[in-house]
Protein backbone atom coordinates (compact mmCIF):
# COMPACT_ATOMS: atom_id res chain seq x y z
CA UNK A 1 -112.54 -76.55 -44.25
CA UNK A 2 -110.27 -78.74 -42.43
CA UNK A 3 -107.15 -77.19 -43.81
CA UNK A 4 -108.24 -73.51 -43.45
CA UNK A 5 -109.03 -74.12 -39.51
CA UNK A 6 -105.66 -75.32 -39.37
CA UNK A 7 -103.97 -72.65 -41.52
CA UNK A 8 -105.77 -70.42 -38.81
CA UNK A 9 -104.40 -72.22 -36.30
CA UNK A 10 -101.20 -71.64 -37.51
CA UNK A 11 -101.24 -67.93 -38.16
CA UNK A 12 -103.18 -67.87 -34.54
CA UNK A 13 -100.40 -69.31 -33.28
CA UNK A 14 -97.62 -67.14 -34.93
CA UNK A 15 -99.31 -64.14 -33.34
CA UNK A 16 -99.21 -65.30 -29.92
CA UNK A 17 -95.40 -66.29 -30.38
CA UNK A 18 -94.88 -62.86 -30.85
CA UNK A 19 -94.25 -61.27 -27.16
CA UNK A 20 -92.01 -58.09 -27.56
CA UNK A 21 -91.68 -58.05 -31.07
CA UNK A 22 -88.87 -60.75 -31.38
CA UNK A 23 -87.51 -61.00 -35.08
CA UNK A 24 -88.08 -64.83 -34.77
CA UNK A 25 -91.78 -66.05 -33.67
CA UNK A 26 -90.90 -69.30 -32.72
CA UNK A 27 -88.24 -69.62 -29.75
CA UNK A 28 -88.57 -73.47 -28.81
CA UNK A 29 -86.43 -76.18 -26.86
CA UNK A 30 -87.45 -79.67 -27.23
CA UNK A 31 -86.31 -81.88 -24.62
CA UNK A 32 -86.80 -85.54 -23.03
CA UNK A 33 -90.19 -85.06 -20.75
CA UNK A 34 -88.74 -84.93 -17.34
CA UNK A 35 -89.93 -87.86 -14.60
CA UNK A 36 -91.90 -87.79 -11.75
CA UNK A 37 -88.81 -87.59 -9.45
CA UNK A 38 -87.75 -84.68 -12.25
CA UNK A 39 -90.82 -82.82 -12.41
CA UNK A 40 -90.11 -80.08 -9.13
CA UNK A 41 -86.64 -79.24 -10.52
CA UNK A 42 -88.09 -79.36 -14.20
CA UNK A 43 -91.42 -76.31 -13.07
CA UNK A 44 -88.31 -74.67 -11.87
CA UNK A 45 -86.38 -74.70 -14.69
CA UNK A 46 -89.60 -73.54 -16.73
CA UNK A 47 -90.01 -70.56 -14.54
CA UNK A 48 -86.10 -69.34 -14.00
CA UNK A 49 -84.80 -70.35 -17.58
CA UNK A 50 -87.26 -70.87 -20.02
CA UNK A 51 -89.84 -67.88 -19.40
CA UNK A 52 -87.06 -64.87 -18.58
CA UNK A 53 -85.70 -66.47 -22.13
CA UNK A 54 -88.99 -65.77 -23.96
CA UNK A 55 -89.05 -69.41 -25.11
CA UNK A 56 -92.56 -69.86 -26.00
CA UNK A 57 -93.01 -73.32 -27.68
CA UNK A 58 -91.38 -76.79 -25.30
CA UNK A 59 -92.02 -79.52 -27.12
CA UNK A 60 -91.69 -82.97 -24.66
CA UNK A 61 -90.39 -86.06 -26.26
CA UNK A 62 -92.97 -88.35 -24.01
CA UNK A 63 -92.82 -91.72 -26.18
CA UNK A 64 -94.21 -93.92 -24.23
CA UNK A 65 -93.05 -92.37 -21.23
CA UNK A 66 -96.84 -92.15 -19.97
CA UNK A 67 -99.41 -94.23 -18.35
CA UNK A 68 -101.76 -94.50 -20.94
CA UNK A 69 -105.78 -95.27 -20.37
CA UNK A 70 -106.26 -95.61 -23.81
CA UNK A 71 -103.90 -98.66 -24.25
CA UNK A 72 -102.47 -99.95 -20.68
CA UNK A 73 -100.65 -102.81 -22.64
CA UNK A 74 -98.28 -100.08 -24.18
CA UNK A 75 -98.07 -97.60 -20.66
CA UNK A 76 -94.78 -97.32 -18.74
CA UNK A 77 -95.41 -97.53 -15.01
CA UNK A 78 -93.17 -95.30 -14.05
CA UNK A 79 -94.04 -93.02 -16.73
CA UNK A 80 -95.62 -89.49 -16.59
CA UNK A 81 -99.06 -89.75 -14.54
CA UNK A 82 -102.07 -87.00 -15.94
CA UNK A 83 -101.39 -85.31 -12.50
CA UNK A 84 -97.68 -84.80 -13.69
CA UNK A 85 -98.47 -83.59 -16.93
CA UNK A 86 -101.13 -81.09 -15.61
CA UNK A 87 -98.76 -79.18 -13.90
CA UNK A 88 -96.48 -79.28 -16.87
CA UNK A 89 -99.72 -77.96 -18.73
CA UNK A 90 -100.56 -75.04 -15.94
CA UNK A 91 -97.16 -73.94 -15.26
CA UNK A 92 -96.82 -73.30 -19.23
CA UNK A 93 -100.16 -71.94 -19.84
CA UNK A 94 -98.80 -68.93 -17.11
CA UNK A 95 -95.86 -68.39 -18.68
CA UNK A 96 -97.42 -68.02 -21.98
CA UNK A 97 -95.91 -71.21 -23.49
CA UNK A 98 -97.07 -73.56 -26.31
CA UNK A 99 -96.29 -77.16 -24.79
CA UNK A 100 -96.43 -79.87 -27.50
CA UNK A 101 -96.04 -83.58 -26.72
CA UNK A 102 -93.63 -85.87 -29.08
CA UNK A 103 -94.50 -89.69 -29.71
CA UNK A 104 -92.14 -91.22 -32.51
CA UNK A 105 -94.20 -92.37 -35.59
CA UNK A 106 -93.01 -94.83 -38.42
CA UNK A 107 -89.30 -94.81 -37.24
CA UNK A 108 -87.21 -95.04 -34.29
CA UNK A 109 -89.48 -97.89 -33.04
CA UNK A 110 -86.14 -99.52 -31.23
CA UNK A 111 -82.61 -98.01 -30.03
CA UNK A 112 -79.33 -100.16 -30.10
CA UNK A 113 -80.28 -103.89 -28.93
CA UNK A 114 -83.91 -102.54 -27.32
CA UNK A 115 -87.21 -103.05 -29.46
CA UNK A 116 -89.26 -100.03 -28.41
CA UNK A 117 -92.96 -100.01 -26.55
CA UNK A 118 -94.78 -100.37 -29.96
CA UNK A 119 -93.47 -103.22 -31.74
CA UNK A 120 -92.33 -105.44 -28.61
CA UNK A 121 -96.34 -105.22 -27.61
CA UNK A 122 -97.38 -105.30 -31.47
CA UNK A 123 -94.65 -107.41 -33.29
CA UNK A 124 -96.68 -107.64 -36.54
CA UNK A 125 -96.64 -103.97 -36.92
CA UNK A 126 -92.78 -104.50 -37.80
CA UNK A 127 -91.78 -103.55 -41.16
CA UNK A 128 -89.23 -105.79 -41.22
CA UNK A 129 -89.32 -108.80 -38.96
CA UNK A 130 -86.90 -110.84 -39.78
CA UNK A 131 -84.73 -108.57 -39.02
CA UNK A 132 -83.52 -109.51 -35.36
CA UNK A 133 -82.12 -107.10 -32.64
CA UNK A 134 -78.95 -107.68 -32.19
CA UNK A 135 -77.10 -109.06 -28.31
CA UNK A 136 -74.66 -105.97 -29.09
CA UNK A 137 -75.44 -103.39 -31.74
CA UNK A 138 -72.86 -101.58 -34.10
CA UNK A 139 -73.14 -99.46 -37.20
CA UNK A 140 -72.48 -100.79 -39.80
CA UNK A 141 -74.16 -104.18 -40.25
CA UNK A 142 -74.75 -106.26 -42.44
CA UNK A 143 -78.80 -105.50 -41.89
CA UNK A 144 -78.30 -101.71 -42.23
CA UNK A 145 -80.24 -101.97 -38.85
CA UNK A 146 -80.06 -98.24 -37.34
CA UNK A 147 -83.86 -98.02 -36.12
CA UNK A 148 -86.85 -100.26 -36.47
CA UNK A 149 -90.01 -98.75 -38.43
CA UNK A 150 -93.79 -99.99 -37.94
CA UNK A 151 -95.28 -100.56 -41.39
CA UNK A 152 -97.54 -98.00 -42.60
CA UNK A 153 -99.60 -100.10 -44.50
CA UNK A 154 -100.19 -102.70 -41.98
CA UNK A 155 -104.42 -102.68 -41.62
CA UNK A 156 -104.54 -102.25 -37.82
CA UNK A 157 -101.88 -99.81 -37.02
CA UNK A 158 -103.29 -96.27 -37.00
CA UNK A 159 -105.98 -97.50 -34.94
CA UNK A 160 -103.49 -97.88 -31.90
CA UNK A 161 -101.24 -95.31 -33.00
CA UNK A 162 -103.96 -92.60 -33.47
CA UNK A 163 -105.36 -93.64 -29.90
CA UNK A 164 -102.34 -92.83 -28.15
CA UNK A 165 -101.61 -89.82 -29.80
CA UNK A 166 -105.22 -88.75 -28.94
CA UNK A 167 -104.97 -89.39 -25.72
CA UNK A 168 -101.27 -87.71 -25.19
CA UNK A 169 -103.11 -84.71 -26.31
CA UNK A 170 -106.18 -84.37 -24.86
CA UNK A 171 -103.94 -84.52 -21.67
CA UNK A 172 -101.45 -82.05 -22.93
CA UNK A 173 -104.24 -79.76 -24.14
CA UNK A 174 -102.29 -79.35 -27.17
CA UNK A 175 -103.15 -77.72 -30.23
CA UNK A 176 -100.24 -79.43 -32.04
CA UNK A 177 -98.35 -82.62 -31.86
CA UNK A 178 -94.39 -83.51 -33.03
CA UNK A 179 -94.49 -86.96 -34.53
CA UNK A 180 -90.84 -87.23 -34.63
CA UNK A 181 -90.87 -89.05 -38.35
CA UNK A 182 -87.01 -89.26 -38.72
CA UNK A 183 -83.99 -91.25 -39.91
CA UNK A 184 -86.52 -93.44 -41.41
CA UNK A 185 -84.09 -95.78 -42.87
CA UNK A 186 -86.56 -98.94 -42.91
CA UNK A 187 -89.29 -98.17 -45.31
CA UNK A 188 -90.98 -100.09 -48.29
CA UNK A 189 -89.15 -102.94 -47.76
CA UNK A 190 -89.28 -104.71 -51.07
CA UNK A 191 -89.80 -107.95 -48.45
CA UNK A 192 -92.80 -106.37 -46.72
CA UNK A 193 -95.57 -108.21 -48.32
CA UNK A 194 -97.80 -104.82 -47.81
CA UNK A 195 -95.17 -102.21 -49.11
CA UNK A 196 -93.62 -104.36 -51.60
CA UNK A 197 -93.41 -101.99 -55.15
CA UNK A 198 -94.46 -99.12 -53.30
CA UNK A 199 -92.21 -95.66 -54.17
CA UNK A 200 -90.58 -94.83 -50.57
CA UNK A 201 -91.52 -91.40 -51.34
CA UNK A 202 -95.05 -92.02 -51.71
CA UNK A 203 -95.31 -94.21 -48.18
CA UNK A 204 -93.37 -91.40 -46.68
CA UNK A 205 -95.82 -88.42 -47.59
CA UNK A 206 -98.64 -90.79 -47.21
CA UNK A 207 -97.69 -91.58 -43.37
CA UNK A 208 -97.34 -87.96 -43.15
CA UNK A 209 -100.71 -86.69 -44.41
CA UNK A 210 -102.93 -89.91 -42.78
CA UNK A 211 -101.20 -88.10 -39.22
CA UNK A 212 -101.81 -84.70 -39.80
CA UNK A 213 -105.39 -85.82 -41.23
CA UNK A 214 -106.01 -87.16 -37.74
CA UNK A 215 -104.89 -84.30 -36.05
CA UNK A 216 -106.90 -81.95 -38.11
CA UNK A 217 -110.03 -83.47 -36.80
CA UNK A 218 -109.13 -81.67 -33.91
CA UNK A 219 -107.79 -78.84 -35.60
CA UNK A 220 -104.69 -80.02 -34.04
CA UNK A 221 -101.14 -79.07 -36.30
CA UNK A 222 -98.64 -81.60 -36.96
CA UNK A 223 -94.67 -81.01 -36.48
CA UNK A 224 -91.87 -83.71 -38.04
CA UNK A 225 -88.10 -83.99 -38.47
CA UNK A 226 -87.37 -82.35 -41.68
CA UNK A 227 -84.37 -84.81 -42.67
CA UNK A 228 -86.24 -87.53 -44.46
CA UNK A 229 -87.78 -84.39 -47.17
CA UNK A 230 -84.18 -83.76 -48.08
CA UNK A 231 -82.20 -85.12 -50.86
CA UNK A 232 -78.96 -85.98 -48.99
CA UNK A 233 -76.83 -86.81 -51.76
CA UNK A 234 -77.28 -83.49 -54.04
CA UNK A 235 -77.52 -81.47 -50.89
CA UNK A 236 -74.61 -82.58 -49.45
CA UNK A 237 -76.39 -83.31 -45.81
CA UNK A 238 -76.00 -86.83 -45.77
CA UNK A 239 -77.58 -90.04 -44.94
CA UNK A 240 -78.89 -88.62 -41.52
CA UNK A 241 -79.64 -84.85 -41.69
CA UNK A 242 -81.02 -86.08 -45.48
CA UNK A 243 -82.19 -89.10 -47.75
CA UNK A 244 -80.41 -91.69 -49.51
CA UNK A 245 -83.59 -94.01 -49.72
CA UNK A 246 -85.33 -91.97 -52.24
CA UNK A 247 -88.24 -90.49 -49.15
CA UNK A 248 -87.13 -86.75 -50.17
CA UNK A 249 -89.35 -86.41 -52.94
CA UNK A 250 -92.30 -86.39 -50.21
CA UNK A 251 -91.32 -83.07 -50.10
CA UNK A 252 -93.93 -82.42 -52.97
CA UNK A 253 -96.25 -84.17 -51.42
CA UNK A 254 -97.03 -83.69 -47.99
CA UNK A 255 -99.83 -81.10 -46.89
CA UNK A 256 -98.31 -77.05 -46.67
CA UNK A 257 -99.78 -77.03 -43.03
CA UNK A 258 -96.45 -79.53 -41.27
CA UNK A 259 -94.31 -77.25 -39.14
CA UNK A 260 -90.78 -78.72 -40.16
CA UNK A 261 -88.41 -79.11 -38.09
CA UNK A 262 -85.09 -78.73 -39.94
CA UNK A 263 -82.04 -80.20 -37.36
CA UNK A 264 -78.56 -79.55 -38.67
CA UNK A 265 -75.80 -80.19 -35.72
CA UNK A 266 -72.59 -79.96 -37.25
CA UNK A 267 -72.99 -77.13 -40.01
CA UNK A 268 -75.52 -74.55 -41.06
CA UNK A 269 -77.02 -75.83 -44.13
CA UNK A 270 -79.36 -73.43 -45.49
CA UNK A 271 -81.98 -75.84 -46.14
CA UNK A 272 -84.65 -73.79 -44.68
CA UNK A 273 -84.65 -71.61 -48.01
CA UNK A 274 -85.53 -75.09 -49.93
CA UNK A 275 -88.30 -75.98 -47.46
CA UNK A 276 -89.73 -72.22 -48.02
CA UNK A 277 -89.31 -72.29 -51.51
CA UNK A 278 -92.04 -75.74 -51.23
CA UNK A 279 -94.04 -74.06 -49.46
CA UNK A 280 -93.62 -75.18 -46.08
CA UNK A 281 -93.03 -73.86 -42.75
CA UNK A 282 -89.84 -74.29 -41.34
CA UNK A 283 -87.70 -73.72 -38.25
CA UNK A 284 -84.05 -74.54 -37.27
CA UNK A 285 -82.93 -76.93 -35.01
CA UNK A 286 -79.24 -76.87 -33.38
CA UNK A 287 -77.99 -79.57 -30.87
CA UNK A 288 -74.84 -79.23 -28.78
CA UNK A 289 -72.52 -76.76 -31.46
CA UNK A 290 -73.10 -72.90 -30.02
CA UNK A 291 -71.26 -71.44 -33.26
CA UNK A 292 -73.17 -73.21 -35.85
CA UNK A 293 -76.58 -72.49 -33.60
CA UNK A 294 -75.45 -68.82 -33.83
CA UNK A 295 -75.02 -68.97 -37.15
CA UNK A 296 -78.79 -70.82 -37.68
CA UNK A 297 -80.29 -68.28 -35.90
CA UNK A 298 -78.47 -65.80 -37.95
CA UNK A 299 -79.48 -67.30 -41.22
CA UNK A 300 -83.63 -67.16 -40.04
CA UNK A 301 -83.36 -63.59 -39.28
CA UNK A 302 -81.55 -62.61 -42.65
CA UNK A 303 -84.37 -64.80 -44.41
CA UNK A 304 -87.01 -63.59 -43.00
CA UNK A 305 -85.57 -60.29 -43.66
CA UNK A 306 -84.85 -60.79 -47.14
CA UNK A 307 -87.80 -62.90 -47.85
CA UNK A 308 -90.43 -62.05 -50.35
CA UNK A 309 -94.26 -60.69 -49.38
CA UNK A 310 -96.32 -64.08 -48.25
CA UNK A 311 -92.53 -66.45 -47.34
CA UNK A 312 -91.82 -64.67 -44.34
CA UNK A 313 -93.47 -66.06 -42.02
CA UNK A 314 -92.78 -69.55 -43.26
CA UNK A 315 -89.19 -68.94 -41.87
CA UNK A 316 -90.69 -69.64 -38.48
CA UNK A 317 -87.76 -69.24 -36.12
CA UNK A 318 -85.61 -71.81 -34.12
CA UNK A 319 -85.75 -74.64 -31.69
CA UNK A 320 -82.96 -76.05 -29.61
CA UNK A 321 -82.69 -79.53 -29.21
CA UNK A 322 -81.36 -81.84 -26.24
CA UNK A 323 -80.88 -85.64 -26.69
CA UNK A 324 -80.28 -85.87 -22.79
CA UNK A 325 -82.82 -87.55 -20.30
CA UNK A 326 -84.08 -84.19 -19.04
CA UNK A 327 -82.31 -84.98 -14.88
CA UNK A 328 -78.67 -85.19 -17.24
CA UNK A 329 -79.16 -81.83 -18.91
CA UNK A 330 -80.19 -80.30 -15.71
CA UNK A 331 -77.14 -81.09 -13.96
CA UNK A 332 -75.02 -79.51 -16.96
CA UNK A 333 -76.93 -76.56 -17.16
CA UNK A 334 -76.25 -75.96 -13.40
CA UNK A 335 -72.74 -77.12 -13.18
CA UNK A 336 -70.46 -74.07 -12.22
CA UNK A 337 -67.39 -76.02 -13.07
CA UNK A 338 -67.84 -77.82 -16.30
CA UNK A 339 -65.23 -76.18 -18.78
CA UNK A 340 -66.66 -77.99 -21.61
CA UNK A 341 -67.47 -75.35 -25.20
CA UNK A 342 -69.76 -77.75 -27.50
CA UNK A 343 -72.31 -79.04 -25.21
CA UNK A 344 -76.48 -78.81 -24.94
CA UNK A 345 -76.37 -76.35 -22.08
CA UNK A 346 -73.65 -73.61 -23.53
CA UNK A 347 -75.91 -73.80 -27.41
CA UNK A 348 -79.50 -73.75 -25.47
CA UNK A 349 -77.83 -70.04 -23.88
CA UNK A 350 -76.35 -69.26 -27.21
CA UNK A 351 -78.75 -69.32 -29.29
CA UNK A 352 -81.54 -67.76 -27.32
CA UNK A 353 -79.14 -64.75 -27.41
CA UNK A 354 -79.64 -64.45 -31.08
CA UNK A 355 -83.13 -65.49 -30.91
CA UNK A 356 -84.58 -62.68 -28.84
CA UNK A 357 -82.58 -59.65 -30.19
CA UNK A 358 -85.09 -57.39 -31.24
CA UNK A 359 -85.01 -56.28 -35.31
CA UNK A 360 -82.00 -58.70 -35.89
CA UNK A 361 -79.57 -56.46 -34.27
């Protein structure tokens, strides 16, 4: 029952993407939540740029960016307060848009030399503790160190994790949540006493399904990173945009009901035709390239087009991404003089020129 509310949800949700009969349903940015200080400039922004755009999904990377009740030890004081986000959450109920809150689950749990909120508060959630952050960080090393990962199997995890996500939200009033899940390069360490012997893949799709289990009982829907579902080497992505530790094969495994998020920066892989063809949802995600966004954009409408009765709405539609603190992306959208082709602000008006041409044309 569980799985048909949330396949309800999602077809619910399709149909109230569509305002003016865009060819693609889902027209999304995800960005850095803005601050406190942000939040004036950020409403306006909503109302001028992202509304007149007909983007209708924002999802907010919030972290731990928040002052959570649930778990004070892991709250950022000057993070988002419930009064901030409840104007985030009024000023995109009027404007008709689906605001989803991002927390990053199993990996990215630090950045260069700084352990993240999770593991520096609960250190024996780390999969691999012996592993020490480094005074300067580099890539290469000689730890293969990109991002720390909390161990799946540890016993008391989910109980903290799950809180937090609850409580991000319940504040958000959100029907779905984006649990980030990506270059996931730390997982079944065969020196984890817990995940020791355990196939990658199978950890993987099990993190996966135990989040979007917990979301369900709330008929809440659950959004990754597509990256760690593709098989980098015979694809030809790569170690980032795919897997060389042998996750991909979670692909088979995870439940049909995960919106994926499919980010390619660089090129246009047309991966989304391989996430279809499992099954899955799946929309594009371009960065800071406005020709290879265009060309994204371009590919979901000719697959969708082309796509056989019951797979076209699985090609769900596009999302641009910015890797900015939301006050830095700001100031290049708004900056009359920058001369610059490839960055955030030029794709982000790119590709929601594709995206909301009517009937592909």
């Amino acid at each position: 029952m569980k799985r048909i509310a949330l396949l309800l949800l999602m077809v619910a949700g399709m149909s109230s993407y569509a305002r003016g009969g865009d060819t693609l349903p889902v027209r999304g940015f995800c960005i850095a939540a803005p601050s406190h200080d942000e939040m004036d400039q950020f409403i306006r922004f909503i109302k001028e740029e992202l509304s007149p755009r007909n983007i209708n999904v924002l999802v907010l990377r919030v972290d731990y960016n928040y002052r959570f009740k649930s778990h004070p030890e892991l709250a950022t004081e000057s993070g988002l307060s419930e009064a901030d986000v409840k104007r985030l959450v009024k000023v995109c109920r009027e404007d008709n848009i689906r605001l989803i809150p991002q927390i990053n689950l199993l990996g990215h749990q630090s950045w260069a030399e700084e352990t993240g909120k999770l593991l520096a508060v609960y250190p024996e959630f780390d999969e691999t503790p012996w592993v020490k952050m480094p005074e300067k960080y580099k890539w290469p090393n000689a730890d293969s160190l990109y991002c720390k990962s909390y161990c799946p199997l540890h016993p008391d995890v989910h109980k903290v994790v799950f809180d937090v996500v609850d409580e991000i939200c319940d504040v958000f009033e959100a029907d779905a949540f984006h649990a980030g899940m990506d270059e996931v390069f730390y997982i079944g360490d065969d020196n984890c006493p817990r995940c020791k012997g355990h196939s990658k893949a199978e950890l993987f799709a099990g993190e996966v399904n135990a989040i979007r289990d917990h979301l369900a009982l709330k008929n809440r829907q659950l959004w990754i990173w597509g990256d760690r579902l593709i098989d980098g080497r015979a694809s030809g992505v790569g170690e980032w945009e795919g897997s060389y530790n042998h996750t991909w094969p979670a692909v088979d495994m995870i439940s049909k009901d995960v919106m994926i998020c499919d980010w390619h920066y660089e090129r246009p892989f047309k991966t989304p035709r391989y996430f279809v063809s499992k099954g899955l949802h799946v929309i594009s995600c371009p960065w800071r390239k406005p020709a290879c966004a265009v060309k994204e954009a371009k590919n979901q409408e000719r697959f969708r087009r082309k796509a056989k009765d019951g797979d076209k709405d699985k090609y769900s539609g596009m999302m641009e991404t910015s890797w900015s603190d939301a006050g830095s992306f700001l100031r290049s959208f708004y900056d009359a003089n920058s001369t610059e082709k490839n960055t955030e602000a030029n794709c982000f008006r790119a590709v929601f020129k594709v995206a909301n041409r009517k009937n592909g044309k």
